[in-house]
C-alpha atoms as a PDB file:
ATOM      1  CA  UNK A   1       0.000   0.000   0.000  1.00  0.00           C
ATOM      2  CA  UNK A   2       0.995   3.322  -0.551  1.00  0.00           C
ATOM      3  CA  UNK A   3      -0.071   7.165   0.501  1.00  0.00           C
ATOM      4  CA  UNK A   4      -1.171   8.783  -2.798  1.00  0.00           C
ATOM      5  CA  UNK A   5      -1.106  12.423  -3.070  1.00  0.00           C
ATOM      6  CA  UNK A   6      -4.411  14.558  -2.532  1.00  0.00           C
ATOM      7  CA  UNK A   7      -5.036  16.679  -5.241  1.00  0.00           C
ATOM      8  CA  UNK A   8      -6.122  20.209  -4.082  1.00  0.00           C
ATOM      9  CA  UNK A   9      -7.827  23.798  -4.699  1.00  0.00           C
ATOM     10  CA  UNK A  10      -8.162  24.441  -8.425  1.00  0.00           C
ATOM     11  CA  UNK A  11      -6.651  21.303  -9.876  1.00  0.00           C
ATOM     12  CA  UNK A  12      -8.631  20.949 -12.750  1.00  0.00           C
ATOM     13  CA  UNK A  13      -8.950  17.037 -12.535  1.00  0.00           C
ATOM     14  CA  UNK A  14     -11.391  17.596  -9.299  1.00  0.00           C
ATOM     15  CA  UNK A  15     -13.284  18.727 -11.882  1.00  0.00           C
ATOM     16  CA  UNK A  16     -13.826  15.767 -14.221  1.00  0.00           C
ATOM     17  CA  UNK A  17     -16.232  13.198 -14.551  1.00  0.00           C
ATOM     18  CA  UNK A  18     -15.171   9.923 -13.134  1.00  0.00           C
ATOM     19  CA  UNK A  19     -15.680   6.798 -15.259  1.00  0.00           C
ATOM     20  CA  UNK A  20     -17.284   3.652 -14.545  1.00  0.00           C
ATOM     21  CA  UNK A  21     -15.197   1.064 -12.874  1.00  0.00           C
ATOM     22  CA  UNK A  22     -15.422  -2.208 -15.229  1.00  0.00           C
ATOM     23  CA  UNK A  23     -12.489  -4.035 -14.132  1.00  0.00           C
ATOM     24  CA  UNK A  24     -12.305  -5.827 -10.753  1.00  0.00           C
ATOM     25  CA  UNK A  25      -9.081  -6.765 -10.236  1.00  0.00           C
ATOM     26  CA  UNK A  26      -5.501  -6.647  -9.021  1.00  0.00           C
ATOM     27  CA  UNK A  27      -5.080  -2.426 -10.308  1.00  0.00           C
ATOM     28  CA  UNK A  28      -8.394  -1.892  -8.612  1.00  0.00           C
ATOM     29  CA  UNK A  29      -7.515  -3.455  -5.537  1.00  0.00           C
ATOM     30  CA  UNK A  30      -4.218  -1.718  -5.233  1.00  0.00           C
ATOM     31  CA  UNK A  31      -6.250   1.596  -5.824  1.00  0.00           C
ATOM     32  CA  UNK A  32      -8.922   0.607  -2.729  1.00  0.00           C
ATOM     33  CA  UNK A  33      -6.068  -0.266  -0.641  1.00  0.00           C
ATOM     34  CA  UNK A  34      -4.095   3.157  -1.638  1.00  0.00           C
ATOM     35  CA  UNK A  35      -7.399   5.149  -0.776  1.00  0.00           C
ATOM     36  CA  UNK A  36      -7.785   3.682   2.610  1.00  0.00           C
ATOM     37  CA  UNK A  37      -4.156   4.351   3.788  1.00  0.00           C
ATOM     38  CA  UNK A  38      -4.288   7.141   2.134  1.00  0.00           C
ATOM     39  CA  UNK A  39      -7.839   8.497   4.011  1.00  0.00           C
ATOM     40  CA  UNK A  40      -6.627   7.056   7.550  1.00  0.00           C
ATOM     41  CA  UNK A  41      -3.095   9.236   7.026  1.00  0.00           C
ATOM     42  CA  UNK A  42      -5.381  12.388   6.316  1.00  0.00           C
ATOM     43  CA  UNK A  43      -7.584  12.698   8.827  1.00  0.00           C
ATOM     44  CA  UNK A  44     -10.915  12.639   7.023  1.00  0.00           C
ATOM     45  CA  UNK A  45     -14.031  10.548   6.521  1.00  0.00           C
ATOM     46  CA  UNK A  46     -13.971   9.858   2.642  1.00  0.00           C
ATOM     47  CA  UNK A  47     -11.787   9.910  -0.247  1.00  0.00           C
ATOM     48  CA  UNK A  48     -13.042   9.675  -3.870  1.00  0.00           C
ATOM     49  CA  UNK A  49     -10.504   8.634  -6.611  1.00  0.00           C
ATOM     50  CA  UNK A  50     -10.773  11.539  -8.691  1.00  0.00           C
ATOM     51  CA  UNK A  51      -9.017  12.970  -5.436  1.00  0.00           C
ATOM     52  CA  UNK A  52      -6.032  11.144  -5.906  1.00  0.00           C
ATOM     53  CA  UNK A  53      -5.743  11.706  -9.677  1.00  0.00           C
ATOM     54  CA  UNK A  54      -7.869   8.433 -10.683  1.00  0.00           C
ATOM     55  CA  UNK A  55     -10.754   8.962 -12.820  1.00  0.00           C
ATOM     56  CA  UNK A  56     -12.664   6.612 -11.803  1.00  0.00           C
ATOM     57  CA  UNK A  57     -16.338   6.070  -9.699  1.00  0.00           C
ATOM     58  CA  UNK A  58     -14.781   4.670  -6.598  1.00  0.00           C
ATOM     59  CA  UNK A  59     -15.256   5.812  -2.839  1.00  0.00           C
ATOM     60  CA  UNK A  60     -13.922   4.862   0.236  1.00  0.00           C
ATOM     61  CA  UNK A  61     -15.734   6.391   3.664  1.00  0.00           C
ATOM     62  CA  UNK A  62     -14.861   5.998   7.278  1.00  0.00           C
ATOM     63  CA  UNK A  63     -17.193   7.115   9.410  1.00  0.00           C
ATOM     64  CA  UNK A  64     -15.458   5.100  12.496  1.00  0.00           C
ATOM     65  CA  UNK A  65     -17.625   1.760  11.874  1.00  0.00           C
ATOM     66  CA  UNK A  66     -14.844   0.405   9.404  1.00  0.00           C
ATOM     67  CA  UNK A  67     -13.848   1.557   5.830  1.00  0.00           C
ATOM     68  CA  UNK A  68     -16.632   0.665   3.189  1.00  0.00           C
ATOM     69  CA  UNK A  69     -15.801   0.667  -0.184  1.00  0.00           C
ATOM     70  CA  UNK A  70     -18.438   1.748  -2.661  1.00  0.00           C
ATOM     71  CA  UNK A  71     -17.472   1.545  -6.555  1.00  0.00           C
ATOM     72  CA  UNK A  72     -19.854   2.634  -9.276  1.00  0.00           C
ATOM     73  CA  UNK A  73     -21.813   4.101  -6.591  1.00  0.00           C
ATOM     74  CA  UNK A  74     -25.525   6.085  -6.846  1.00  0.00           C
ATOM     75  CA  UNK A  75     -28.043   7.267  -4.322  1.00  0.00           C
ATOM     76  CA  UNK A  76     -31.251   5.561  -5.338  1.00  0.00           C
ATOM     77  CA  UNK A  77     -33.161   6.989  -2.434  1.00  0.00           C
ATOM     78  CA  UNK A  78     -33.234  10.094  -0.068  1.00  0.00           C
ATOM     79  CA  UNK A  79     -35.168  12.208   2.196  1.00  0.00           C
ATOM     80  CA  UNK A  80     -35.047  14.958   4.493  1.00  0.00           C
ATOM     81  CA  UNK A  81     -33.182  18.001   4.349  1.00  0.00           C
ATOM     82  CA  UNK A  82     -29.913  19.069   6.845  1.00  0.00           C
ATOM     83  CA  UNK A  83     -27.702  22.399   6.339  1.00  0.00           C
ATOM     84  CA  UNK A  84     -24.526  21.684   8.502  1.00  0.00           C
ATOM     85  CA  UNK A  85     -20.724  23.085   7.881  1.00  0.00           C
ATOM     86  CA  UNK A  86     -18.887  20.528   5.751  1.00  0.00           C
ATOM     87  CA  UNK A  87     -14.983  20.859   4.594  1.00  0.00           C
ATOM     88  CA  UNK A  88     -12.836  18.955   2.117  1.00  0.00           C
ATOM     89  CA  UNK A  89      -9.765  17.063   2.022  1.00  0.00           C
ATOM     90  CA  UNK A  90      -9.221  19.115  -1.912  1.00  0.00           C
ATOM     91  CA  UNK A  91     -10.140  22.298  -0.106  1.00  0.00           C
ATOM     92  CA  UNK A  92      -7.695  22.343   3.100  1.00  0.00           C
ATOM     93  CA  UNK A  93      -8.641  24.715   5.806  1.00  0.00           C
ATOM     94  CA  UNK A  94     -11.834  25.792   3.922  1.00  0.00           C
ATOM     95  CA  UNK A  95     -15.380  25.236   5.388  1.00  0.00           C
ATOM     96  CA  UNK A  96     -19.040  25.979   4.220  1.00  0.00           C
ATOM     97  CA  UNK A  97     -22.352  25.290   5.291  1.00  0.00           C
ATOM     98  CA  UNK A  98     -24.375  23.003   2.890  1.00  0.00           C
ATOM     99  CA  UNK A  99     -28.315  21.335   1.982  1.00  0.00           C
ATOM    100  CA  UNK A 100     -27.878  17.597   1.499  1.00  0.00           C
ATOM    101  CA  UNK A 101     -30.594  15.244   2.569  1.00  0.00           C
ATOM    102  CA  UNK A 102     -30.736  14.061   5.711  1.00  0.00           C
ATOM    103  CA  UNK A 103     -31.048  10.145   4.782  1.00  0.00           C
ATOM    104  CA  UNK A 104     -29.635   8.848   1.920  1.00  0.00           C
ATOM    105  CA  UNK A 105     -29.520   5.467   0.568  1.00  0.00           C
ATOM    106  CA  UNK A 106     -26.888   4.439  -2.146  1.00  0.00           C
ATOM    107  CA  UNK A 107     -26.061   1.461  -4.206  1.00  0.00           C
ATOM    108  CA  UNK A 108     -22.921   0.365  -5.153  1.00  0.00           C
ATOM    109  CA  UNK A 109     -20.501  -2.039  -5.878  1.00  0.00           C
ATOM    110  CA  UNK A 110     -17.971  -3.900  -3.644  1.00  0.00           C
ATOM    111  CA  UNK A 111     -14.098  -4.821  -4.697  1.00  0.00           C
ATOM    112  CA  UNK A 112     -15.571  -8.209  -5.627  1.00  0.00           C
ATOM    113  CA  UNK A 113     -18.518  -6.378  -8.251  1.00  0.00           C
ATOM    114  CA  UNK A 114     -21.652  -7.591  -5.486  1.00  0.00           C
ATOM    115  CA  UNK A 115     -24.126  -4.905  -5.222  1.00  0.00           C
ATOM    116  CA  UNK A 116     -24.531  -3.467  -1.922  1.00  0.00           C
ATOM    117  CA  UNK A 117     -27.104  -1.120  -0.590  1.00  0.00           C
ATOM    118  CA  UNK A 118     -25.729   1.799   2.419  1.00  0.00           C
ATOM    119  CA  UNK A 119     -27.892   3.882   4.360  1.00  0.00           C
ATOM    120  CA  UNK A 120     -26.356   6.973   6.515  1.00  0.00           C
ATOM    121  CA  UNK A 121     -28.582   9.333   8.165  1.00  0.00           C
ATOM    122  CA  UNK A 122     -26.784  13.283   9.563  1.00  0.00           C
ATOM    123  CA  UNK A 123     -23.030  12.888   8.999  1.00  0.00           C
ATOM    124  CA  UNK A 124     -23.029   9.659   6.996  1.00  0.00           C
ATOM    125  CA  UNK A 125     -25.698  11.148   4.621  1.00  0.00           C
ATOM    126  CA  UNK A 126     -23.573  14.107   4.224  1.00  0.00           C
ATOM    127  CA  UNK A 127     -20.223  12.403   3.742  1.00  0.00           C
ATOM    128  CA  UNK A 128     -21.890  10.016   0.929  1.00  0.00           C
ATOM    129  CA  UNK A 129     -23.484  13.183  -1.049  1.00  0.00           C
ATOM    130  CA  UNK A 130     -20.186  14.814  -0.483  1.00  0.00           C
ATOM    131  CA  UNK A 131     -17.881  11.460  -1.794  1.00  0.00           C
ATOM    132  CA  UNK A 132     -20.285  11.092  -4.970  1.00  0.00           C
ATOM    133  CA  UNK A 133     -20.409  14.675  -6.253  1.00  0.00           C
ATOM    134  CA  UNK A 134     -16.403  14.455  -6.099  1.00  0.00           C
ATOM    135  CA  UNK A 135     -17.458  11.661  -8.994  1.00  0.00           C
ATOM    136  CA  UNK A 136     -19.232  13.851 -10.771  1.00  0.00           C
ATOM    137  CA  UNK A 137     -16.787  16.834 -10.886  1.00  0.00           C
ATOM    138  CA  UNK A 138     -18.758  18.521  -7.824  1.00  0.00           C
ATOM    139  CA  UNK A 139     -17.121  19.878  -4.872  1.00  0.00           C
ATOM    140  CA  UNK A 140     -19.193  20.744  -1.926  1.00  0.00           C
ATOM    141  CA  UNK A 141     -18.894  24.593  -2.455  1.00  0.00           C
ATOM    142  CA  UNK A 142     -21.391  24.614  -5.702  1.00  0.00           C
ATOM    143  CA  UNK A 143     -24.118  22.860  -3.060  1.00  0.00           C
ATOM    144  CA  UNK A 144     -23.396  25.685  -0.341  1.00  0.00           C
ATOM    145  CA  UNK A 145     -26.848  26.774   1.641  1.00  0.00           C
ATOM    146  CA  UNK A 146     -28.150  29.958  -0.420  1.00  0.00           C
ATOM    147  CA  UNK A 147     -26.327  32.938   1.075  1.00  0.00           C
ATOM    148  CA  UNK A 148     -23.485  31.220   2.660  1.00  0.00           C
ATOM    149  CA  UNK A 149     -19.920  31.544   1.858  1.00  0.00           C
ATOM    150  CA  UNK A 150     -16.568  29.276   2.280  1.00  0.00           C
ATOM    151  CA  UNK A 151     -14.948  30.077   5.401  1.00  0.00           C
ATOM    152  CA  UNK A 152     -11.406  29.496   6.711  1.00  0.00           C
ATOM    153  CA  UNK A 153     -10.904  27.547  10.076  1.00  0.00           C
ATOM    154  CA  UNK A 154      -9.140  28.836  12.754  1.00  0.00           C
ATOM    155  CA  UNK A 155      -5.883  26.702  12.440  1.00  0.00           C
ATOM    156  CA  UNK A 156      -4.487  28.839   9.187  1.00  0.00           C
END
C-alpha cells in the first residue's frame, strides 16, 4: 500500500467526470487499498478517486464503523433536508455550510462487483453526497446553503 497524493484547490482534474469502474481486479484493488491508507493518514471521513488523480467512480468512507468501499456508486433513495458546515480534504482549511438530505440510501458495488445497498442518516448522509459529487466533478462549495460563503478555520 501506498499514501497517494491529494489533489487540491483548483486542480482541474477535481473537476472531471469519473468513469465507470469495469475491471475488478488486481489495479483496482491496489487503488482501494491506496485510498484507505491514504484516508486514515489524512484525517478525514472519505476519499473519492478523482481525489487522488484516478478517474474513476470509486469511494472509500470511514465514518469510524470500518472503511466501506463503494465503486460505481448512486443514491437511489433520499429524504429529508440538513444544512450543517462541511470541509474537504481538496479544499484544506476551507469550510461551508451546505443542503444535502438528511437520509440517503446508495447502491454500489464492492471490490468483488456484489451490489450493496448503504444507508447513513446526519453525517453519513452528508459524507456520501459529499464522496459522490467528487465523482461527478462537484465539490461541496457549488451545493453551499443559499447565502453562505466558504470560510477558513481557525488553524491557518
Amino acid at each position: 500500500m501506498a499514501i497517494r497524493k491529494i489533489r487540491v484547490n483548483d486542480d482541474p482534474i477535481l473537476r472531471k467526470k469519473s468513469r465507470d469502474v469495469t475491471e475488478f481486479d488486481e489495479r483496482l484493488f491496489t487503488l482501494l487499498d491506496d485510498m484507505r491508507e491514504t484516508l486514515a493518514k489524512s484525517d478525514g471521513i472519505g476519499l473519492a478517486a478523482v481525489q487522488v488523480g484516478v478517474l474513476r467512480r470509486a469511494v472509500v468512507v470511514d465514518l469510524g464503523d470500518g472503511v466501506k468501499e463503494l465503486i460505481n456508486p448512486s443514491i437511489v433513495e433520499s429524504s429529508g433536508e440538513q444544512r450543517e458546515s462541511e470541509g474537504c480534504l481538496s479544499l484544506p482549511h476551507k469550510y461551508g455550510i451546505t443542503v444535502r438530505p438528511k437520509t440517503v440510501t446508495v447502491r454500489a458495488q464492492n471490490r468483488n462487483g456484489n451490489w450493496c445497498l448503504y444507508k447513513g442518516t446526519d453525517l453519513a448522509a452528508r459524507c456520501y453526497c459529499h464522496e459522490l459529487d467528487h465523482l461527478d466533478g462537484k465539490l461541496y462549495t457549488d451545493v453551499l446553503a443559499p447565502g453562505e460563503k466558504v470560510y477558513f478555520s481557525k488553524d491557518n
